[in-house]
Protein backbone atom coordinates (compact mmCIF):
# COMPACT_ATOMS: atom_id res chain seq x y z
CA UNK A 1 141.45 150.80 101.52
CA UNK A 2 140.19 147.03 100.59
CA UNK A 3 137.52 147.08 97.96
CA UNK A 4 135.49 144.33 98.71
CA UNK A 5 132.33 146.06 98.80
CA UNK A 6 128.60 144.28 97.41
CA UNK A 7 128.63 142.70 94.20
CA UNK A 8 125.99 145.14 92.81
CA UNK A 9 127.78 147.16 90.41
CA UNK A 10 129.86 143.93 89.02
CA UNK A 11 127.07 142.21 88.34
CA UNK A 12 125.49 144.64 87.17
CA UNK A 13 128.63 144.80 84.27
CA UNK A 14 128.69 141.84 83.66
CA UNK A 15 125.00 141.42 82.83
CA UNK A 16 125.26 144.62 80.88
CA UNK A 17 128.06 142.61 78.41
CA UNK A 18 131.09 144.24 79.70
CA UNK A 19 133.72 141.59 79.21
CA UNK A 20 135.85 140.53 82.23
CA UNK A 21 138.94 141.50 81.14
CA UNK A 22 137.58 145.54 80.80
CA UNK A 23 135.90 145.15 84.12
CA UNK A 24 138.97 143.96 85.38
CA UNK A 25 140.52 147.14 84.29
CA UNK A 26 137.97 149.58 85.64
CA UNK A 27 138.48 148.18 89.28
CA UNK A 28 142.63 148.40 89.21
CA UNK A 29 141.85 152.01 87.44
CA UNK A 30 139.61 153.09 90.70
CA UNK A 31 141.35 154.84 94.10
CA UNK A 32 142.52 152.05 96.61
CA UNK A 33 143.68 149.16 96.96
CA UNK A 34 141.72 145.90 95.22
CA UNK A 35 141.72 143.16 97.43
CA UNK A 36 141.84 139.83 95.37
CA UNK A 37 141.35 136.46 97.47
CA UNK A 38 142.83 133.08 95.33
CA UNK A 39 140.16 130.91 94.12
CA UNK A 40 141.04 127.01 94.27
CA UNK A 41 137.99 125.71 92.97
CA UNK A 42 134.43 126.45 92.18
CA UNK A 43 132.86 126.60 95.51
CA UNK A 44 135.81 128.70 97.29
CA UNK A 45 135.39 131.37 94.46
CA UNK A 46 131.64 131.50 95.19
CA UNK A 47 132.38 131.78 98.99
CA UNK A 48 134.51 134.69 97.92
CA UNK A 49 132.24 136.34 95.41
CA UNK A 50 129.65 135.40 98.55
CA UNK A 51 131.70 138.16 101.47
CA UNK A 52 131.76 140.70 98.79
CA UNK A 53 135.11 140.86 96.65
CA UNK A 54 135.20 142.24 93.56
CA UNK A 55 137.30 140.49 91.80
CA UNK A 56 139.32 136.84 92.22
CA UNK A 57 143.08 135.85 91.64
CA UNK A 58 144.09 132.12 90.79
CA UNK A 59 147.55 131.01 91.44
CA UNK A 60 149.50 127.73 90.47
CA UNK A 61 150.39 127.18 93.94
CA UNK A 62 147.11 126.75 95.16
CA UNK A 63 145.69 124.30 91.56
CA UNK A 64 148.58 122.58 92.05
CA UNK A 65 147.94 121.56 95.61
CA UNK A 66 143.94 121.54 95.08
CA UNK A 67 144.09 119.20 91.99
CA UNK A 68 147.29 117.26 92.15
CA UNK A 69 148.40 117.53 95.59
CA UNK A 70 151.68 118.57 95.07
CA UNK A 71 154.19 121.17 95.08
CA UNK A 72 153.96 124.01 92.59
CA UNK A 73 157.18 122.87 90.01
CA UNK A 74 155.71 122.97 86.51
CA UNK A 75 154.01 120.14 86.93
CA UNK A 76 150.91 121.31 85.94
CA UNK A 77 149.28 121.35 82.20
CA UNK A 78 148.17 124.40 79.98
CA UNK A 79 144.68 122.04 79.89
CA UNK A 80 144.76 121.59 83.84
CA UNK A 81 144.41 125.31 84.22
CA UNK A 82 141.53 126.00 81.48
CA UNK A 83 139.37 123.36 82.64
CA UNK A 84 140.06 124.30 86.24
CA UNK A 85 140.05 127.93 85.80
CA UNK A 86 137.22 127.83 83.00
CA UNK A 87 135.13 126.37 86.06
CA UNK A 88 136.04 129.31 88.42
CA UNK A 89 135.36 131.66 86.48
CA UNK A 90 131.98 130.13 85.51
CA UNK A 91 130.94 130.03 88.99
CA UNK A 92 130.82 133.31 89.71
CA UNK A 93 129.76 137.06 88.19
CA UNK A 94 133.46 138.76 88.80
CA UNK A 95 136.33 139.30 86.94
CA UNK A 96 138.84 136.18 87.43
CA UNK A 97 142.66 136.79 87.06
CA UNK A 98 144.78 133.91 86.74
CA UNK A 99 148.88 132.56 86.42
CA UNK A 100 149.53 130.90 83.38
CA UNK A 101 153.04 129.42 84.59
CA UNK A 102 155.66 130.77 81.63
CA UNK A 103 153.10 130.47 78.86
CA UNK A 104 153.63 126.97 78.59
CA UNK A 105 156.69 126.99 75.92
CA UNK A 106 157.61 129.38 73.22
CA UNK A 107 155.63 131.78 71.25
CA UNK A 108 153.16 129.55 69.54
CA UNK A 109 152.72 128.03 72.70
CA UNK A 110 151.90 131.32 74.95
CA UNK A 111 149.58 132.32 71.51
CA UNK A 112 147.45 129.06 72.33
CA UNK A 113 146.91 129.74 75.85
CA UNK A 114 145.62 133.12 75.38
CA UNK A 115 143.25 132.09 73.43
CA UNK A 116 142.28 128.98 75.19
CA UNK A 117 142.20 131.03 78.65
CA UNK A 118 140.02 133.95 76.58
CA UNK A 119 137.34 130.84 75.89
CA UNK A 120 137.41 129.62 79.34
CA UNK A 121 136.34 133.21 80.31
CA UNK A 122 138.82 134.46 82.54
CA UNK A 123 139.66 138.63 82.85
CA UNK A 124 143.45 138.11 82.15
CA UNK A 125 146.57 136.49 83.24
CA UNK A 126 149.96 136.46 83.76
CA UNK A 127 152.99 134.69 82.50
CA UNK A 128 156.61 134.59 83.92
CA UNK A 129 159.99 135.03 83.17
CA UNK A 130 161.39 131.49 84.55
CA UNK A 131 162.83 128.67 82.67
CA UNK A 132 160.72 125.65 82.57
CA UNK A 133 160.29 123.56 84.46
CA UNK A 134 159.06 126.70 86.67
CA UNK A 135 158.92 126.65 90.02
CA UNK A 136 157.29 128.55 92.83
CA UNK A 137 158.42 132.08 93.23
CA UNK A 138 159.29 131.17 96.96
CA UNK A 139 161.13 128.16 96.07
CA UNK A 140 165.00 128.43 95.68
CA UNK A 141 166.21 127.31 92.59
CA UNK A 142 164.50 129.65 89.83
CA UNK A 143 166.42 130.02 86.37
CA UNK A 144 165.26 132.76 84.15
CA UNK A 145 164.96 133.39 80.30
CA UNK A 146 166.94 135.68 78.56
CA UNK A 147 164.97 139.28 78.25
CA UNK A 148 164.64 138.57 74.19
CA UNK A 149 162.62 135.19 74.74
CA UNK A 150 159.96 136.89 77.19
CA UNK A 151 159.74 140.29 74.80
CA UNK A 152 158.84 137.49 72.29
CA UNK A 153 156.35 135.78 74.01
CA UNK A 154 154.83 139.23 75.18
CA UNK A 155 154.51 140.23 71.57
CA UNK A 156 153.45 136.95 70.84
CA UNK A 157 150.27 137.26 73.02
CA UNK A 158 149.52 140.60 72.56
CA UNK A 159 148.79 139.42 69.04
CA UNK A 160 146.74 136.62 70.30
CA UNK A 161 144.00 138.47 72.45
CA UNK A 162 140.65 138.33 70.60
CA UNK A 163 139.28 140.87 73.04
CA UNK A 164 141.90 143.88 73.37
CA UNK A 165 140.38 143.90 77.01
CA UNK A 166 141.80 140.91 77.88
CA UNK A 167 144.35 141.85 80.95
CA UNK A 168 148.01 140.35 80.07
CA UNK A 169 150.81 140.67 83.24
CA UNK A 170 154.26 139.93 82.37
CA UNK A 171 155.41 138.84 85.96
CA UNK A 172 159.39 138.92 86.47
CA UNK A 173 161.20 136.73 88.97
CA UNK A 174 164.53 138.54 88.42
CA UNK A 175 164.48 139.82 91.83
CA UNK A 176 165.10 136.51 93.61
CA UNK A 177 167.81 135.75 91.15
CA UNK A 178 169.44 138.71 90.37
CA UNK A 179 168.05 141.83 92.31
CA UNK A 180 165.81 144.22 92.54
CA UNK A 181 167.76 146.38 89.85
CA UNK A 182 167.09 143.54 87.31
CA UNK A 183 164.06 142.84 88.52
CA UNK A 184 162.91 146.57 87.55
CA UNK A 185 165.20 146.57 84.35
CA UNK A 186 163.09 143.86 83.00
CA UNK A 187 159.84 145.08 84.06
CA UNK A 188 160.28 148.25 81.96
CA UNK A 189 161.45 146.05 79.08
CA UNK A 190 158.40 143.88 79.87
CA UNK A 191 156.09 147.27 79.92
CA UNK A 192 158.01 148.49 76.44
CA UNK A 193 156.77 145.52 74.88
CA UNK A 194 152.93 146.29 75.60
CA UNK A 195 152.37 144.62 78.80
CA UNK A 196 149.21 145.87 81.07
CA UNK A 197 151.57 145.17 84.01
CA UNK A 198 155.13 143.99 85.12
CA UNK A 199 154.38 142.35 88.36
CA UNK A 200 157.94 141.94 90.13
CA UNK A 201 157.37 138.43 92.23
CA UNK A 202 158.96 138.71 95.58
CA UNK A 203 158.68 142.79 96.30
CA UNK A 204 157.17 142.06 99.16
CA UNK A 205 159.24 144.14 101.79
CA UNK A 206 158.02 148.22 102.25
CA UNK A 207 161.34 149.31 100.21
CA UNK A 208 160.86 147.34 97.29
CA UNK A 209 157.64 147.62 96.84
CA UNK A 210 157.69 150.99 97.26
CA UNK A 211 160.49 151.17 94.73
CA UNK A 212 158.87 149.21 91.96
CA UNK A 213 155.52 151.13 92.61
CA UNK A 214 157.72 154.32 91.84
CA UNK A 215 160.08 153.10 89.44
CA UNK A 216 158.28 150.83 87.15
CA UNK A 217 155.29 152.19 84.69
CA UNK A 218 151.39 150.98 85.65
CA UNK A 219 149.55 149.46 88.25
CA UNK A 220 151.61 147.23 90.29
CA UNK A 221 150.56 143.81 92.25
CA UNK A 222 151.05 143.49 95.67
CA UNK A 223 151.00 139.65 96.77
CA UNK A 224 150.93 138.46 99.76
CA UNK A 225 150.80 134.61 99.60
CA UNK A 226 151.34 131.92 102.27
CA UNK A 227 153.91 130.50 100.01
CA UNK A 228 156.44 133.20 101.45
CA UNK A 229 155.89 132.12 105.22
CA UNK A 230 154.14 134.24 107.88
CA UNK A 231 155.65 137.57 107.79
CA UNK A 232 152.95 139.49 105.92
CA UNK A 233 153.27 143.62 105.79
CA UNK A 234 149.56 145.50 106.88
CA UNK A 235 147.35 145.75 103.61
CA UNK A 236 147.51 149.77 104.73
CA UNK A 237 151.06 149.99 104.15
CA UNK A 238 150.77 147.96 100.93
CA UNK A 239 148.33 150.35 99.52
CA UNK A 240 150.56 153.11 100.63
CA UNK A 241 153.45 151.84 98.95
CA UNK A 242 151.27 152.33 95.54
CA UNK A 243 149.81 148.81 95.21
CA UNK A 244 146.55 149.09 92.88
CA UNK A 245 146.05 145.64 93.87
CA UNK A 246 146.68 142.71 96.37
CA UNK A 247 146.32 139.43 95.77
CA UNK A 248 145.96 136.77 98.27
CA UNK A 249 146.61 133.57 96.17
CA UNK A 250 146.94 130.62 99.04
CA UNK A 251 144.38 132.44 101.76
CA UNK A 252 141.40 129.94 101.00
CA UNK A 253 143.53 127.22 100.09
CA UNK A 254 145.39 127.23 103.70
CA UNK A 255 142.45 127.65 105.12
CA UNK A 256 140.25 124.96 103.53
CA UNK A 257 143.10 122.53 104.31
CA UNK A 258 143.02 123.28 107.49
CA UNK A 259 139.88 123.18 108.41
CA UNK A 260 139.95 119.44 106.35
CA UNK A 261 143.10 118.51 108.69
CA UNK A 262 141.07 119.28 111.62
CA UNK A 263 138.09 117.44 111.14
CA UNK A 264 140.25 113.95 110.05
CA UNK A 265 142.43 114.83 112.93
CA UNK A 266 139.04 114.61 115.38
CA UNK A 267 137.99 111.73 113.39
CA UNK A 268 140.77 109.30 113.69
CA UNK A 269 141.22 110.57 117.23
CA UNK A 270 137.84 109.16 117.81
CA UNK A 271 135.38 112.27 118.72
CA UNK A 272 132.27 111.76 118.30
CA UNK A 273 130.44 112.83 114.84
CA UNK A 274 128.22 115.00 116.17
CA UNK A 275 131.10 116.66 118.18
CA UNK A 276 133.01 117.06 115.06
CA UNK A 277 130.01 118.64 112.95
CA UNK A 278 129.84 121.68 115.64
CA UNK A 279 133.08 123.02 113.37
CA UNK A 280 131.62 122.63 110.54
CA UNK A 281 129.44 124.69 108.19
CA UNK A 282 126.04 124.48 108.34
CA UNK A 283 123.68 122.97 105.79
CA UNK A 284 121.55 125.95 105.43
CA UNK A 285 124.97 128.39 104.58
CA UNK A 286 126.67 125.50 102.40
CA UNK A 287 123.21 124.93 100.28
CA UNK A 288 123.21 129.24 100.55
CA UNK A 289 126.47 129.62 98.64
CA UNK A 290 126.21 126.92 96.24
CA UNK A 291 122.93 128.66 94.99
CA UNK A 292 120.52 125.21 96.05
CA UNK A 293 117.62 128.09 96.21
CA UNK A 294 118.02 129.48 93.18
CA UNK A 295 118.52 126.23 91.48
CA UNK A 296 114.96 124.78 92.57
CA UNK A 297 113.32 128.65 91.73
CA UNK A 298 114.34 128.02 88.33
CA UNK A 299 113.56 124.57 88.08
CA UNK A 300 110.14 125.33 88.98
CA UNK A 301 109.90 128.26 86.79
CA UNK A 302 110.24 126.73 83.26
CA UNK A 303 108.76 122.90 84.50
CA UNK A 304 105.59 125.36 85.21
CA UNK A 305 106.37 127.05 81.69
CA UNK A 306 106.28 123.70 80.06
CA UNK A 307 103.21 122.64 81.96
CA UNK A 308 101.03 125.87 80.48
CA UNK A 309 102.76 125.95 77.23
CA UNK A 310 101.23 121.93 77.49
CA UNK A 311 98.05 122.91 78.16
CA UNK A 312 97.45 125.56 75.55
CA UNK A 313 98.56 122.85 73.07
């Protein structure tokens, strides 16, 4: 249980020119559970990649709050995410999976975010069932599409994906609105269509996850977010339940807020800086994950290139 072991063999993918989206598939297809932090920027998915985990999840909760400070209710763009999740997944050597709100309108719509999210180099992603505006699948309030429209926009990116790698979730939020016996109704509509996966948002009690894992074709998501609150089941019962994956979509976000909440907290209390700075991360492990070294190796390398390819001239 919990995959995050060294990066070895997914770099070693990825520099072989396996796409993302088939690596992506190769981890959910391997025994246990893959554990899959949430990314909020750049520098959080390198600390990630940095402890070991294979593979990174990027939620709208957690862009919404990074880059707009605000709540998670549609208010974010199709080009917010690309340029934000284009950035993540540049950052780092794994496989990036993100949330792509309901596609971002109808069928011509969801047909240009595939292949806008495809260039920005992400593994897959997932769109969802609601009525836009959207809102967070812990937020009261959710209205969903009828089963036709989403079918559509399944088939619609299906026939979109450039690379027949690329990982496409149709996520349902039935079970908030209507049940779990929707919920799992639409999923195997959703998995009919050609889905990957039919991620059920809100399973997140033993019983129904266990259900959908049983009831519902494919890998299934596990998610356990700090959207929902604190009451989080073990990661060993998850995986027993039949998750091939959990994702952890507001872990690093939280946490990074926290941390930031702290320190201004200290500051306008009026601790002293050096004081402060003890809570902090280093130098030496900040310039460590952001790659500093490696940066002034290969600046030296090709300014020394140019320099002899100079003097033989």
């Amino acid at each position: 249980m919990g995959r995050a072991h060294a990066l070895d063999g997914a770099l070693g993918a990825e520099s072989a020119g396996m796409s993302p989206g088939r690596r992506l598939r190769e981890l959910l297809a391997r025994p246990g559970m893959l554990l899959m932090p949430g990314a909020y920027d750049a520098l959080s998915a390198r600390i990630i990649a940095a402890h070991g985990f294979e593979a990174i999840v990027c939620g709208g909760f957690a862009a919404a709050g990074s880059l707009r400070g605000e709540p998670d209710v549609g208010q974010m763009t199709m080009q917010d995410y690309v340029d934000q999740y284009g950035r993540i997944a540049q950052a780092v050597d794994v496989p990036v999976f993100v949330d792509a709100d309901t596609g971002f309108g109808g069928v011509n719509n969801v047909r240009r975010a595939i292949r806008a999210f495809e260039r920005a180099g992400v593994a897959g992603l997932f769109i969802e069932d609601q009525a836009f505006p959207k809102r967070c699948g812990y937020l009261p309030g959710k209205r969903l599409i009828p089963v036709e429209e989403m079918v559509a926009k399944i088939h619609s990116a299906l026939d979109a994906r450039n690379d027949p790698s690329f990982y496409f979730v149709a996520r349902t939020d039935a079970l908030g609105v209507d049940g779990i016996d929707a919920a799992i109704e639409r999923a195997h509509r959703y998995m009919a269509a050609g889905a990957d996966m039919a991620f059920v948002q809100g399973a997140d009690t033993i019983e129904s996850l266990t259900r959908v894992c049983r009831d519902v074709p494919g890998p299934q998501l596990a998610n356990v977010s700090q959207a929902r609150g604190k009451e989080h089941l073990p990661l060993r019962d998850l995986e027993q339940a039949g998750a091939a994956a959990c994702t952890f979509p507001s872990l690093a976000l939280f946490a990074a807020a926290a941390g930031v909440d702290r320190a201004m907290s200290a500051l306008a209390a009026g601790r002293p800086l050096p004081e402060i700075g003890e809570d902090l991360l280093s130098l030496d492990r900040y310039n460590a994950l952001v790659g500093l070294d490696e940066h002034n190796a290969r600046e030296e390398r090709f300014e020394e290139a140019g320099r002899t390819s100079a003097a033989r001239h």
